[in-house]
Protein backbone atom coordinates (compact mmCIF):
# COMPACT_ATOMS: atom_id res chain seq x y z
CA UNK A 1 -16.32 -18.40 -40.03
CA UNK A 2 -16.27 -20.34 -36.96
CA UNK A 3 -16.37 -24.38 -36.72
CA UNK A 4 -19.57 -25.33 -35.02
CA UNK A 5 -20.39 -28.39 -32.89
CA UNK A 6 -23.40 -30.56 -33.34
CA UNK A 7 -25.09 -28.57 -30.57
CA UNK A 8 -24.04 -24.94 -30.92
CA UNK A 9 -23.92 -21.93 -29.18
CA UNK A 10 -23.08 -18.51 -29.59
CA UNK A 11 -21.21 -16.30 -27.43
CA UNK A 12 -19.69 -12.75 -26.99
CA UNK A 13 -17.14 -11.06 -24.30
CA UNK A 14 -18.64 -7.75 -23.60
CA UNK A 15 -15.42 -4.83 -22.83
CA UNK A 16 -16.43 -1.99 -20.82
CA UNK A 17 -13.79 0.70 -19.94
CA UNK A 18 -11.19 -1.69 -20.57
CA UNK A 19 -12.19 -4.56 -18.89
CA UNK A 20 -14.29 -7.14 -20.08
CA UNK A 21 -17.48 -7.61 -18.24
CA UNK A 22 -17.96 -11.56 -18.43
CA UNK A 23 -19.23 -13.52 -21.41
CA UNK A 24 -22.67 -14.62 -22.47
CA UNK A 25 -23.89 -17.90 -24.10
CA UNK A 26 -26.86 -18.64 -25.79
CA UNK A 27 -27.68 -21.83 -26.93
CA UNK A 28 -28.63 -22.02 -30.82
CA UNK A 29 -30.12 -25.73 -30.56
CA UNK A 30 -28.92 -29.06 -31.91
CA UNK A 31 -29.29 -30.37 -35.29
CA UNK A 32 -25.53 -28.77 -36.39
CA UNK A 33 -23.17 -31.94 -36.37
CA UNK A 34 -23.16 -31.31 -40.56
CA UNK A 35 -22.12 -27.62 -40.50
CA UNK A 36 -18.54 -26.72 -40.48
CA UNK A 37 -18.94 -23.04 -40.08
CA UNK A 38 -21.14 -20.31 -39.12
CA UNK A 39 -21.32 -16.37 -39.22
CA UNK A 40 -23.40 -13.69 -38.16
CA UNK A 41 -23.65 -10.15 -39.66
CA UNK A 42 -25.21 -7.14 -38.24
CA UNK A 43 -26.24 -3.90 -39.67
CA UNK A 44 -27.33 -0.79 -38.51
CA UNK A 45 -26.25 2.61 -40.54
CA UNK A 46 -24.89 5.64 -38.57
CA UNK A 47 -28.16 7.28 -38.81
CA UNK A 48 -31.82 6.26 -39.41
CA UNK A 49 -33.48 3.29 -38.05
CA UNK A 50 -32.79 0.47 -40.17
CA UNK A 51 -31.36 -2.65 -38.63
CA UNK A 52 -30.51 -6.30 -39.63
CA UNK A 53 -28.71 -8.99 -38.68
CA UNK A 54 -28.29 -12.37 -40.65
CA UNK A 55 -26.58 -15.61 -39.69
CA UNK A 56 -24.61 -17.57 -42.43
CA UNK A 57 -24.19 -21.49 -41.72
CA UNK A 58 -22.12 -23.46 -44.17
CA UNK A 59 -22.97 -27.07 -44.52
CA UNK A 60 -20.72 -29.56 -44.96
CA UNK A 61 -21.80 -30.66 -48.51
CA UNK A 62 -21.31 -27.45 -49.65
CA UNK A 63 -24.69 -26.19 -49.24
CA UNK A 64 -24.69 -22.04 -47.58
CA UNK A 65 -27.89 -21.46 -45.31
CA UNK A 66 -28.98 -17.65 -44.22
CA UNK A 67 -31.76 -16.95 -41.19
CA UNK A 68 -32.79 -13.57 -40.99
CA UNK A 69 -33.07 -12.83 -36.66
CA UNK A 70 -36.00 -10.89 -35.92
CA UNK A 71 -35.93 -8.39 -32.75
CA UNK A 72 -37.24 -11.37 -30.58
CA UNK A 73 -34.09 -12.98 -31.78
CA UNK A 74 -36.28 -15.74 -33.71
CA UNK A 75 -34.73 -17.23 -36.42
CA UNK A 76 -36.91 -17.16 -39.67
CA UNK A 77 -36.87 -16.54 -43.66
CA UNK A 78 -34.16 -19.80 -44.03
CA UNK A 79 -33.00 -19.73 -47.71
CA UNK A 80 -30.08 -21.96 -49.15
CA UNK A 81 -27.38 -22.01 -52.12
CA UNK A 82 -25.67 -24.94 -53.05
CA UNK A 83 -22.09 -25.60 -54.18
CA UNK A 84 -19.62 -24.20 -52.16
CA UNK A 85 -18.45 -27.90 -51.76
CA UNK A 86 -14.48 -26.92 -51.95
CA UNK A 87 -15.13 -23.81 -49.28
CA UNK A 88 -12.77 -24.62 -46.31
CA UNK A 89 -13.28 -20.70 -44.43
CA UNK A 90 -14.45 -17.80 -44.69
CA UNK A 91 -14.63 -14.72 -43.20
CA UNK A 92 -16.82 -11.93 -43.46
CA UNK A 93 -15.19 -8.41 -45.09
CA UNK A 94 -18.37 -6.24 -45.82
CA UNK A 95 -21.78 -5.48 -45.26
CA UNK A 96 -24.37 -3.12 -45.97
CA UNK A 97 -27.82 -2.32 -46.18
CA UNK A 98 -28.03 -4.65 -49.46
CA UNK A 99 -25.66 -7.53 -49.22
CA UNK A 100 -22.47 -8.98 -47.26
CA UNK A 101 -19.23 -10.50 -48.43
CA UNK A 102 -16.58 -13.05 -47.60
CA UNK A 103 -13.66 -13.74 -48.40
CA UNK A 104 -13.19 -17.39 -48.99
CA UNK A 105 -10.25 -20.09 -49.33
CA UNK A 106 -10.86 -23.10 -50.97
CA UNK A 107 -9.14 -26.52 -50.59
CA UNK A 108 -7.42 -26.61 -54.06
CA UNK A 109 -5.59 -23.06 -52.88
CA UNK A 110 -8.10 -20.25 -54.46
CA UNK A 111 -9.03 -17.28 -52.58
CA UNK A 112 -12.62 -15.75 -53.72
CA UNK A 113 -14.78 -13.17 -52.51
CA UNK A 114 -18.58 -14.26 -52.05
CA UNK A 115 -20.89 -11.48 -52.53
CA UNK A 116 -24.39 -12.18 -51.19
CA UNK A 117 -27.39 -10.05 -51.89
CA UNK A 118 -29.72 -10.17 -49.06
CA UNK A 119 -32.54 -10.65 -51.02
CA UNK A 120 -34.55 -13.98 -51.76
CA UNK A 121 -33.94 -16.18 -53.10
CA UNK A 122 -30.66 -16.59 -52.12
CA UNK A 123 -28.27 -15.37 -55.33
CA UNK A 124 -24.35 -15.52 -54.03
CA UNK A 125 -21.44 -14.09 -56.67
CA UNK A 126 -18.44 -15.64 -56.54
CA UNK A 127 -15.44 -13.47 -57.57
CA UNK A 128 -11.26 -15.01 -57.60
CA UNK A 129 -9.05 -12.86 -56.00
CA UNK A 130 -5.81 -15.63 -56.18
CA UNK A 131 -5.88 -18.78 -57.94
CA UNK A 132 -3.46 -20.64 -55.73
CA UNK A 133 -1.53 -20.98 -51.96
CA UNK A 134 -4.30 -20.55 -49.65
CA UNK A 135 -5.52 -23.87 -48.94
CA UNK A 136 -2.80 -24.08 -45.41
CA UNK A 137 -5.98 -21.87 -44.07
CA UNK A 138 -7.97 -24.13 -41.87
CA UNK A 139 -9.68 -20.38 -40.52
CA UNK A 140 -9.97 -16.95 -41.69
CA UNK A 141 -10.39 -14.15 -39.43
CA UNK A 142 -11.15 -10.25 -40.43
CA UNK A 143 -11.14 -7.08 -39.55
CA UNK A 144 -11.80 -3.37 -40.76
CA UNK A 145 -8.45 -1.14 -41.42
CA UNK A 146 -9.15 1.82 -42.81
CA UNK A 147 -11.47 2.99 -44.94
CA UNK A 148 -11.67 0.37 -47.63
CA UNK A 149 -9.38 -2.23 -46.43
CA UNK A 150 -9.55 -5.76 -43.93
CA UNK A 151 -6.46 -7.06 -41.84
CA UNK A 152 -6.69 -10.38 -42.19
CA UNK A 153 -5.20 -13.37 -40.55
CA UNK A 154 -5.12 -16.82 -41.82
CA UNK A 155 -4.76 -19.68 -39.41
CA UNK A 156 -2.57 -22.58 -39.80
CA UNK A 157 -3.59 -25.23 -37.19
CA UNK A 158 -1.26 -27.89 -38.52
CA UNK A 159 1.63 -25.86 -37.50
CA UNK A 160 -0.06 -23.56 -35.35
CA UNK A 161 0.69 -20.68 -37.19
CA UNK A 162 -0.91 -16.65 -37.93
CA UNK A 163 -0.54 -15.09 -40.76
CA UNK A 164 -1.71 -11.37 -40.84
CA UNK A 165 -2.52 -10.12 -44.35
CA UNK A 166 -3.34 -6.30 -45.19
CA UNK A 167 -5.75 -6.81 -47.89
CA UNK A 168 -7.26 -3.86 -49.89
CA UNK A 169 -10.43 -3.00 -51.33
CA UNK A 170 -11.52 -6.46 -53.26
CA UNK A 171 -11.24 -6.04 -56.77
CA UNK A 172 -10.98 -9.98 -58.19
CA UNK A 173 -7.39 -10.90 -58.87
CA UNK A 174 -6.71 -6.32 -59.15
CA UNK A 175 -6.75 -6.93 -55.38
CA UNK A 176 -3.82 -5.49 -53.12
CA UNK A 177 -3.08 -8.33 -50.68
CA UNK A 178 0.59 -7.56 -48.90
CA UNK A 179 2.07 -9.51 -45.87
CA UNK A 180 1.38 -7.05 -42.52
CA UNK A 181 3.80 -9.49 -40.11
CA UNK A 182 5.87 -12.39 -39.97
CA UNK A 183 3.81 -15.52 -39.22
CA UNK A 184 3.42 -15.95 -35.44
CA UNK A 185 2.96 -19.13 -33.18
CA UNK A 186 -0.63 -19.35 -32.71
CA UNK A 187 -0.87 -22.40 -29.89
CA UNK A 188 -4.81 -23.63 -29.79
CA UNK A 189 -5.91 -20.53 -31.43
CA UNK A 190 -9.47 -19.43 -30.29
CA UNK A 191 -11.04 -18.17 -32.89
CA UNK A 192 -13.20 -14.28 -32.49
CA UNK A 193 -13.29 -11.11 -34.27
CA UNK A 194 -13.80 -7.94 -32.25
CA UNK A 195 -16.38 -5.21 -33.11
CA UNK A 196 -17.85 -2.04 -31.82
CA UNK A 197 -21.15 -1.17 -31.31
CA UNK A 198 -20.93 0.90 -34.73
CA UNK A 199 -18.73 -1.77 -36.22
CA UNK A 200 -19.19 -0.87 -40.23
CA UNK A 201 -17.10 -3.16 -42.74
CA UNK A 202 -16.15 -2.28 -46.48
CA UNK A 203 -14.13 -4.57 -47.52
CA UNK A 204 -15.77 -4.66 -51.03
């Protein structure tokens, strides 16, 4: 997840033949000085019609919000869980028709996965994958690998440092997690995932 600013925005580079085509911005609206992170997830199978897409904001008391976005791109159907208080990032490793999943550091040094149904009312399971070392993450950033698995890369900003992580399917603390890189220098790290129009992840 992404920190947001009290009046937030989202935006996307589009990459045509290799070259990127210019950015949009659309504003979300203002009322978001008390989130510290937001996601969106987007589904679409590779065949039939069925489509959704669902934006995650994470409060900064610990309270998890979810919009459903409509075709019109309204916002509607808000629902809420509390107490994900000692959350400091996430980042999103699956989805599906049914539910979507992050994987989540907190700030006493547990990793968890968070698997959300996306039915309501809103009924998250929390699952530990690692009980300790994680809280240097200020961000978490993922992406598919494979069939099954996420690269992941957790971001330092004290030192300014990436770490890339090849994690396997999640399976509580059973879960393969095995250093991909040495940690890089990551100065002012912006902070994006990149997908494809058919971008499918199974993480979980």
């Amino acid at each position: 997840m992404s920190t947001v600013p009290p009046s937030a925005s989202s935006s996307g580079y589009k990459v045509m033949n290799d070259e990127i085509e210019g950015n949009s911005l659309v504003r979300i609206g203002g009322g978001w000085g008390g989130f510290v992170a937001f996601e969106e997830s987007s589904y679409a199978p590779a065949v039939g019609s069925f489509y959704r897409r669902n934006t995650y904001g994470l409060r900064g008391d610990g309270v998890m919000f979810r919009w459903t976005v409509d075709a019109t791109g309204v916002w509607r159907d808000k629902v809420s869980y509390a107490g994900f208080g000692a959350v400091k990032s996430m980042a999103l490793i699956s989805k599906t028709r049914t539910y979507d999943t992050f994987l989540a550091n907190t700030r006493g040094g547990a990793l968890y996965t968070i698997h959300i149904p996306t039915t309501s009312p809103m009924k998250p399971v929390a699952k530990l994958v690692r009980r300790s070392t994680w809280q240097g993450f200020e961000a978490l950033i993922a992406q598919k690998c494979g069939l099954y698995g996420t690269l992941l890369v957790g971001i330092d900003k004290d030192t300014e440092a990436g770490y890339l992580c090849a994690v396997g399917h999640a399976n509580g603390t059973a879960t393969v997690i095995q250093a991909a890189a040495s940690p890089c220098h990551l100065q002012r790290p912006g902070l994006f995932r990149w997908t494809t129009r058919d971008d499918q992840l199974f993480g979980e």
